[in-house]
PDB file of N, CA and C in Angstrom:
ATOM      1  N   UNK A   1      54.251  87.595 107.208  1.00  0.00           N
ATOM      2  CA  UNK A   1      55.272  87.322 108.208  1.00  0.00           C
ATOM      3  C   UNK A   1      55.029  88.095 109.499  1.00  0.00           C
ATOM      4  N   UNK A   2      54.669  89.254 109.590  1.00  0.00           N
ATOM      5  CA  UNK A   2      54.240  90.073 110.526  1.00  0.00           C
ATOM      6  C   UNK A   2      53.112  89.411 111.366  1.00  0.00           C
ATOM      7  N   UNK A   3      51.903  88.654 110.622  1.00  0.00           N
ATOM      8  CA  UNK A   3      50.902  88.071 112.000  1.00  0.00           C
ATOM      9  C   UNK A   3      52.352  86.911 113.007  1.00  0.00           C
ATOM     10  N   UNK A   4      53.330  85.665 111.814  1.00  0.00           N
ATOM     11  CA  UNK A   4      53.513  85.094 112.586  1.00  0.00           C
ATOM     12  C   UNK A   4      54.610  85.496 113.515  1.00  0.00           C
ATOM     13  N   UNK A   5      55.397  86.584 113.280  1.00  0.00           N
ATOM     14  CA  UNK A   5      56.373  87.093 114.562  1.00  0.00           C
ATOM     15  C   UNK A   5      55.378  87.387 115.540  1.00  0.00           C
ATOM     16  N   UNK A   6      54.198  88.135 115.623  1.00  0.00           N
ATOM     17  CA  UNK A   6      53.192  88.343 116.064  1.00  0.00           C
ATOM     18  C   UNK A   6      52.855  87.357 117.078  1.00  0.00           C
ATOM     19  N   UNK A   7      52.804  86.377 116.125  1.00  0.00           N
ATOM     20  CA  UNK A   7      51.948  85.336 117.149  1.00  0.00           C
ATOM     21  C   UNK A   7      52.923  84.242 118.118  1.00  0.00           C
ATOM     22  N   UNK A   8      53.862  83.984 117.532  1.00  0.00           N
ATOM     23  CA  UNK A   8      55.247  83.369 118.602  1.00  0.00           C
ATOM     24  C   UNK A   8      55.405  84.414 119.104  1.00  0.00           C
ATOM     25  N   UNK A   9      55.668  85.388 119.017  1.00  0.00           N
ATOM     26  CA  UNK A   9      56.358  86.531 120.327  1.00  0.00           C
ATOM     27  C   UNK A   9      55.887  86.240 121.843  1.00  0.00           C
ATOM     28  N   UNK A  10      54.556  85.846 121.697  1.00  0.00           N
ATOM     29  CA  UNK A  10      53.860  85.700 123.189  1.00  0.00           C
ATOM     30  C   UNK A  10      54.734  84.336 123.492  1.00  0.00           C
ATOM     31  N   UNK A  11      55.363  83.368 123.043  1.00  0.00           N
ATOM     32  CA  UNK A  11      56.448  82.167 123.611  1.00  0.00           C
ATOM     33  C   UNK A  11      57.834  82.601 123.958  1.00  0.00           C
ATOM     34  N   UNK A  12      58.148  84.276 123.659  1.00  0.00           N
ATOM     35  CA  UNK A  12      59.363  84.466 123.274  1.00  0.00           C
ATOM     36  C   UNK A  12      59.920  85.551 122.485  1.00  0.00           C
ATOM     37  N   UNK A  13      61.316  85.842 122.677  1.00  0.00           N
ATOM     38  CA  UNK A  13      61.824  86.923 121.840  1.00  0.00           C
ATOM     39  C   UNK A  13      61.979  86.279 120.041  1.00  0.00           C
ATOM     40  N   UNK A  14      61.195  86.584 119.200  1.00  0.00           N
ATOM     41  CA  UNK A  14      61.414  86.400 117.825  1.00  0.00           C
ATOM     42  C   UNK A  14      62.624  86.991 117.214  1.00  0.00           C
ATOM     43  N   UNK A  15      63.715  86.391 116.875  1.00  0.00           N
ATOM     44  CA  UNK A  15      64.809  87.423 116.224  1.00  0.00           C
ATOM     45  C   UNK A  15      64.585  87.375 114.710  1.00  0.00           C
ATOM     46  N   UNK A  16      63.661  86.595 113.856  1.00  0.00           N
ATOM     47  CA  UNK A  16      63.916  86.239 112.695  1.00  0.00           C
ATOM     48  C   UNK A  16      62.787  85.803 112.327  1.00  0.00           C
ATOM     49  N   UNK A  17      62.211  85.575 111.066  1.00  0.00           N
ATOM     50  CA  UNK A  17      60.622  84.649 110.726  1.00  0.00           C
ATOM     51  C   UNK A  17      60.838  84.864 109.052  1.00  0.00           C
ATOM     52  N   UNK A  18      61.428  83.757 108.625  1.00  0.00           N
ATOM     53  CA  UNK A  18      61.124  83.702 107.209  1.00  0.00           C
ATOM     54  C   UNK A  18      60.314  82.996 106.787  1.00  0.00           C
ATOM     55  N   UNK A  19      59.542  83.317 105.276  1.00  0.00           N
ATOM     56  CA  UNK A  19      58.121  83.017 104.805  1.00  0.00           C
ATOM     57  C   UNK A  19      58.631  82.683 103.317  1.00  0.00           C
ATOM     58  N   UNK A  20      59.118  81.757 103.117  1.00  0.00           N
ATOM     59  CA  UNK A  20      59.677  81.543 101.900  1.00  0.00           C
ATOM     60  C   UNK A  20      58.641  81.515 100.275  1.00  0.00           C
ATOM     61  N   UNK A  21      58.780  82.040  99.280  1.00  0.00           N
ATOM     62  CA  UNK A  21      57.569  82.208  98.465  1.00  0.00           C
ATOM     63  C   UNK A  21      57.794  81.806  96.995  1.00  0.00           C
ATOM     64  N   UNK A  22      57.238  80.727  96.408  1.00  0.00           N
ATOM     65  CA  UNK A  22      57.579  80.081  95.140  1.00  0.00           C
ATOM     66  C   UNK A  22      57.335  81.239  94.270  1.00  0.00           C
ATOM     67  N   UNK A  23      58.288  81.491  93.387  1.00  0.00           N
ATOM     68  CA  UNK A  23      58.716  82.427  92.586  1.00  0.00           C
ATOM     69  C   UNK A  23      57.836  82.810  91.172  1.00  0.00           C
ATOM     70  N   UNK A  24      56.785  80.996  90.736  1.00  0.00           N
ATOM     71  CA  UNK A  24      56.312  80.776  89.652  1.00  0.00           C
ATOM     72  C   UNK A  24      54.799  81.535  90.308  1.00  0.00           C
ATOM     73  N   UNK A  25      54.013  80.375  91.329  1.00  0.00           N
ATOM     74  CA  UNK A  25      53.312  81.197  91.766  1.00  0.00           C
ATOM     75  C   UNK A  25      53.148  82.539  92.738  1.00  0.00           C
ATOM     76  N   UNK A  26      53.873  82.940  93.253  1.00  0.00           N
ATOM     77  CA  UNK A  26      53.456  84.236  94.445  1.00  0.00           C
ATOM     78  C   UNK A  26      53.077  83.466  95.426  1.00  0.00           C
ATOM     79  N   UNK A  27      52.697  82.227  95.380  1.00  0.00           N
ATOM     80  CA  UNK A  27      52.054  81.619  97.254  1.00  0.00           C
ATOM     81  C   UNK A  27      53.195  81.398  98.076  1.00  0.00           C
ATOM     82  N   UNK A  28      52.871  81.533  99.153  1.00  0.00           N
ATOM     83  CA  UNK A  28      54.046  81.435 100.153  1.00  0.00           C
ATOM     84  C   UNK A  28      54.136  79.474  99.867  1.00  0.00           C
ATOM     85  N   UNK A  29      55.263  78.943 100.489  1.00  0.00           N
ATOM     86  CA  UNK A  29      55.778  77.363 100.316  1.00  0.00           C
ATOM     87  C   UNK A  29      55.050  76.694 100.935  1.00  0.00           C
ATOM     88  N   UNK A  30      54.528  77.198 102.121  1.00  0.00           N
ATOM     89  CA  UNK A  30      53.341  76.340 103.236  1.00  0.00           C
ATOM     90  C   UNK A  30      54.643  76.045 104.626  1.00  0.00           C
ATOM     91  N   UNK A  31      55.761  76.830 104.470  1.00  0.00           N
ATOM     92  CA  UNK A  31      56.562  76.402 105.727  1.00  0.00           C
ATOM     93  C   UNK A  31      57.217  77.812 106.156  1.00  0.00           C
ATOM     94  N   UNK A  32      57.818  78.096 107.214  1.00  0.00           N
ATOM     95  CA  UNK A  32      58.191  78.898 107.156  1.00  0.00           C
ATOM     96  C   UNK A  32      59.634  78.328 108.603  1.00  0.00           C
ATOM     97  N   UNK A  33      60.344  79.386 108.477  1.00  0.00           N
ATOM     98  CA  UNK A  33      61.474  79.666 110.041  1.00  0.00           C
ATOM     99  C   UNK A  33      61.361  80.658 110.848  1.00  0.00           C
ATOM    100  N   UNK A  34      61.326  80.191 111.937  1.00  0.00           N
ATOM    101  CA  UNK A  34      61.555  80.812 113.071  1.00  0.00           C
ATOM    102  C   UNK A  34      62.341  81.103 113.737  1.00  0.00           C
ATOM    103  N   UNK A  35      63.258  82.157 114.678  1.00  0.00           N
ATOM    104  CA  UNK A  35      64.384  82.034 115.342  1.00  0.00           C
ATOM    105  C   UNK A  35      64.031  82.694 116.490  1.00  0.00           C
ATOM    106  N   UNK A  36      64.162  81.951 117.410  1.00  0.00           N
ATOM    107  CA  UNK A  36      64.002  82.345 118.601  1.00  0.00           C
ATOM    108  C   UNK A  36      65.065  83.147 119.415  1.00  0.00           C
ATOM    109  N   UNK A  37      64.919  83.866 120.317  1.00  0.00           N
ATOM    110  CA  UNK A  37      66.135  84.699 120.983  1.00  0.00           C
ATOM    111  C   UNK A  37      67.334  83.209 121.803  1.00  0.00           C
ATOM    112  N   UNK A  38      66.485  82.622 122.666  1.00  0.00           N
ATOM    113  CA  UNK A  38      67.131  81.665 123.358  1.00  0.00           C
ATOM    114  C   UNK A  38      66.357  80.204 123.266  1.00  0.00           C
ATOM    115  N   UNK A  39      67.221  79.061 123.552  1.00  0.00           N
ATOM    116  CA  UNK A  39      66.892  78.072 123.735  1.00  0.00           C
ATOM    117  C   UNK A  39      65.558  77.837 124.831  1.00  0.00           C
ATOM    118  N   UNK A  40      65.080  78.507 125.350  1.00  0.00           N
ATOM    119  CA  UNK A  40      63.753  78.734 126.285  1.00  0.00           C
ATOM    120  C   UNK A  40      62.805  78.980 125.769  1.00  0.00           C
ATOM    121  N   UNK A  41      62.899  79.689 124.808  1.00  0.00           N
ATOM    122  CA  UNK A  41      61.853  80.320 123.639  1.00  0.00           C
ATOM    123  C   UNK A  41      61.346  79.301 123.444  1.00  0.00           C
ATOM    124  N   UNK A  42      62.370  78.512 122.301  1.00  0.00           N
ATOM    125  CA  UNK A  42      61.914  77.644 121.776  1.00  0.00           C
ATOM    126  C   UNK A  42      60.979  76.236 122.982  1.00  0.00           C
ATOM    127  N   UNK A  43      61.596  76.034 123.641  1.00  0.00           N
ATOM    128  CA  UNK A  43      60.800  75.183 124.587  1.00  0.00           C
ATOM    129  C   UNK A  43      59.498  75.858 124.752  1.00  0.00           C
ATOM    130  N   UNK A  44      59.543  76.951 124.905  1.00  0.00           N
ATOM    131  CA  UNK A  44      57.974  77.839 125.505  1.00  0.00           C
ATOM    132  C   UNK A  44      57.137  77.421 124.037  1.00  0.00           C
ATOM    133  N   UNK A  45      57.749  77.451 122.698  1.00  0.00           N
ATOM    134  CA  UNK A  45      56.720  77.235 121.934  1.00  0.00           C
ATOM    135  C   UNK A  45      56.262  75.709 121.875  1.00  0.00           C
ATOM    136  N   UNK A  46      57.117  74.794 122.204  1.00  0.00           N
ATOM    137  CA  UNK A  46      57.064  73.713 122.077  1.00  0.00           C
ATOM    138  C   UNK A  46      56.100  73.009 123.010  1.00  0.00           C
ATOM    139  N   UNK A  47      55.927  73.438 123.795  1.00  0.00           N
ATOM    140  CA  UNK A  47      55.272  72.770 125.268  1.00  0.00           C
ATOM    141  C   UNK A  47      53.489  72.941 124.637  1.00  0.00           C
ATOM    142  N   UNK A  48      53.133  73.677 123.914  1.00  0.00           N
ATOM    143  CA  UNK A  48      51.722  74.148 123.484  1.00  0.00           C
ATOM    144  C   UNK A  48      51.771  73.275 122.478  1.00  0.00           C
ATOM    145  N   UNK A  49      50.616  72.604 123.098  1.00  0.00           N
ATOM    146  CA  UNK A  49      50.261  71.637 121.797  1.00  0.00           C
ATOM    147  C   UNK A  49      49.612  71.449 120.465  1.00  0.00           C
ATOM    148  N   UNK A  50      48.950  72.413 120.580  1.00  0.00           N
ATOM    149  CA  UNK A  50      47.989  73.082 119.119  1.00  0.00           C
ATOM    150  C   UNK A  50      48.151  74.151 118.788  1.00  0.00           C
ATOM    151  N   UNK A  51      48.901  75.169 117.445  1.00  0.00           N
ATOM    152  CA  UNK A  51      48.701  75.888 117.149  1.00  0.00           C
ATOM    153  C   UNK A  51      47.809  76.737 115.571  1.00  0.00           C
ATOM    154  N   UNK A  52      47.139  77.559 116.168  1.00  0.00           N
ATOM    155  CA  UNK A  52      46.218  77.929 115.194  1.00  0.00           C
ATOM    156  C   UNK A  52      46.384  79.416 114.742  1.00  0.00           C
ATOM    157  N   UNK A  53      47.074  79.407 113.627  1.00  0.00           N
ATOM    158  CA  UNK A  53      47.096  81.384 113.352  1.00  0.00           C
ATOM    159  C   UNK A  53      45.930  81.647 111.938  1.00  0.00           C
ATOM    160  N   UNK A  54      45.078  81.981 111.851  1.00  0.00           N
ATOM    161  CA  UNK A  54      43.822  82.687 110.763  1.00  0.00           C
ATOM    162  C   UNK A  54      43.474  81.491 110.588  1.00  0.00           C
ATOM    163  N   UNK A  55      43.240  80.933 111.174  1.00  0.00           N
ATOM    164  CA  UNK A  55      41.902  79.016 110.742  1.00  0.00           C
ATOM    165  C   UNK A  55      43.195  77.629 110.537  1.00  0.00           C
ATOM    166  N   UNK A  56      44.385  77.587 110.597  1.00  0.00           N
ATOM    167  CA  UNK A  56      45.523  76.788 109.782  1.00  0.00           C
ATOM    168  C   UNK A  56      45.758  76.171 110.973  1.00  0.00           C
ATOM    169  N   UNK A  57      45.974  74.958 111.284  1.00  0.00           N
ATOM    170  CA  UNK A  57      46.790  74.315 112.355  1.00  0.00           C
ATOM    171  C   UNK A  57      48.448  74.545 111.776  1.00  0.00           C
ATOM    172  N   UNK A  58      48.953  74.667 112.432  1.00  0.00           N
ATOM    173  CA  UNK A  58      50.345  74.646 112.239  1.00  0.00           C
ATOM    174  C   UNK A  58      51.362  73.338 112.517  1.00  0.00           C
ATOM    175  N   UNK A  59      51.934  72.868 112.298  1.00  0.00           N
ATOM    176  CA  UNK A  59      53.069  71.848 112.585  1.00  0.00           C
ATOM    177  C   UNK A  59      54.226  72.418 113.137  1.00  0.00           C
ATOM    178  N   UNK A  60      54.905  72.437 114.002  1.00  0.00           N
ATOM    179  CA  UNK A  60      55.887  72.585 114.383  1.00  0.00           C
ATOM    180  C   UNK A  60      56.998  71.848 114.431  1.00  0.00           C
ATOM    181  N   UNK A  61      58.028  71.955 114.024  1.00  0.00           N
ATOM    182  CA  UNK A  61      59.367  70.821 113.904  1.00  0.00           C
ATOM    183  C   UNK A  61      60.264  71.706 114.435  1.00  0.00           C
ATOM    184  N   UNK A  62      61.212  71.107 115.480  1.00  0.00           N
ATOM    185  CA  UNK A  62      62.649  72.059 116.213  1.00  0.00           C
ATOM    186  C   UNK A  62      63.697  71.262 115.118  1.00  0.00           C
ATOM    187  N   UNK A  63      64.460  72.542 114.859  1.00  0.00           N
ATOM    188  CA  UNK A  63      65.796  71.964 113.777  1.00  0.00           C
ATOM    189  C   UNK A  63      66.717  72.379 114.793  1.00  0.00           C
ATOM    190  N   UNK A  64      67.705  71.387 114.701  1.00  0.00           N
ATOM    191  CA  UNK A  64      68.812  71.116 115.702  1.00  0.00           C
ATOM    192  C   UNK A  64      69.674  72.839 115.042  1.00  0.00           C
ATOM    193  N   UNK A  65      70.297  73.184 116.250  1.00  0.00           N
ATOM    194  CA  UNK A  65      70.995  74.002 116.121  1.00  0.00           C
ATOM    195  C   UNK A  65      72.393  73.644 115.414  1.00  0.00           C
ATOM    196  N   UNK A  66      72.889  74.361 114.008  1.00  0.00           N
ATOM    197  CA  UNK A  66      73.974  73.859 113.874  1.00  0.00           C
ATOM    198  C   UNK A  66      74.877  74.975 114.345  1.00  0.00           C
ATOM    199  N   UNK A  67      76.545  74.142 114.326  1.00  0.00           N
ATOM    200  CA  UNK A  67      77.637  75.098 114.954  1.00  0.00           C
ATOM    201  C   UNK A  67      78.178  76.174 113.669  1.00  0.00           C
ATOM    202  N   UNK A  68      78.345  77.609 113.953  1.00  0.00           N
ATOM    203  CA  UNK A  68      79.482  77.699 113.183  1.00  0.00           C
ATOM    204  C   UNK A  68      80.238  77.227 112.221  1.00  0.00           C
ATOM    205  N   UNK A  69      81.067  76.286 112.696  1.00  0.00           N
ATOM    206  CA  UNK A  69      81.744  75.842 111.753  1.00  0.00           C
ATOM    207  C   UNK A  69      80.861  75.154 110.962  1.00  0.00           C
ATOM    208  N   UNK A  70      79.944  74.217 111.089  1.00  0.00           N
ATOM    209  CA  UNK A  70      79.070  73.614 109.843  1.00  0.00           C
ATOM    210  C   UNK A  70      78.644  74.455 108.898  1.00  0.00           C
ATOM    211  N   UNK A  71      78.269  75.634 109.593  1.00  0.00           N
ATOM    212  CA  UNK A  71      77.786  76.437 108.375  1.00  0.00           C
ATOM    213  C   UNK A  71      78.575  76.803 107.403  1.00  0.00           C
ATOM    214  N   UNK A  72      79.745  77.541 107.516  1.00  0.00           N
ATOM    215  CA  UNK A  72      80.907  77.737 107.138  1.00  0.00           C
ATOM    216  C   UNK A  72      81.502  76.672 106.539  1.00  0.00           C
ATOM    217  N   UNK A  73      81.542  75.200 106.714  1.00  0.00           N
ATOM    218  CA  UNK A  73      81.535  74.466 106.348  1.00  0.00           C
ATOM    219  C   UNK A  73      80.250  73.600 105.038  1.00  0.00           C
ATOM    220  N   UNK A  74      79.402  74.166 105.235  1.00  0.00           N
ATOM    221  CA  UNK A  74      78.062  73.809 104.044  1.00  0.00           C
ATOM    222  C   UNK A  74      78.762  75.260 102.619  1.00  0.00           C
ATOM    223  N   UNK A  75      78.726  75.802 103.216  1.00  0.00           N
ATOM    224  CA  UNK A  75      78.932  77.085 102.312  1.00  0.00           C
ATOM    225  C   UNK A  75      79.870  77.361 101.210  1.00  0.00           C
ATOM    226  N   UNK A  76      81.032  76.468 101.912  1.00  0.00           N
ATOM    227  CA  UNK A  76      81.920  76.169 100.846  1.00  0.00           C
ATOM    228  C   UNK A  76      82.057  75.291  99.985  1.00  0.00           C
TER     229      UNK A  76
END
């Protein structure tokens, strides 16, 4: 998790980077989250069209911001 805060930071303030990891094997899932400080961030990563961290192209997908209340609302 440390290379990829690492490596978005140069798009942006990173507040967050989870690396989610299947429990049976130890490998990470092959996806991870990102949270950017501001909505700019995220555009700054978005605008770059290829990303490559240790040989891997990466995919990038923006997940809509949800409100508050949805969450609070999923939770219950």
């Amino acid at each position: 998790t440390e290379e990829l805060k690492e490596y978005f930071s140069q798009f942006g303030s990173v507040q967050r980077c989870q690396l989610p990891f299947d429990k049976d094997t130890g490998f990470h899932k092959r996806y991870c989250w990102i949270k950017f400080s501001t909505p700019q961030d995220v555009q700054n990563v978005l605008q770059k069209e290829t990303h490559i961290l240790e040989g891997a192209k990466l995919t990038l997908k923006e997940q809509p911001r949800r409100r508050r209340s949805q969450r609070r609302n999923q939770s219950e």
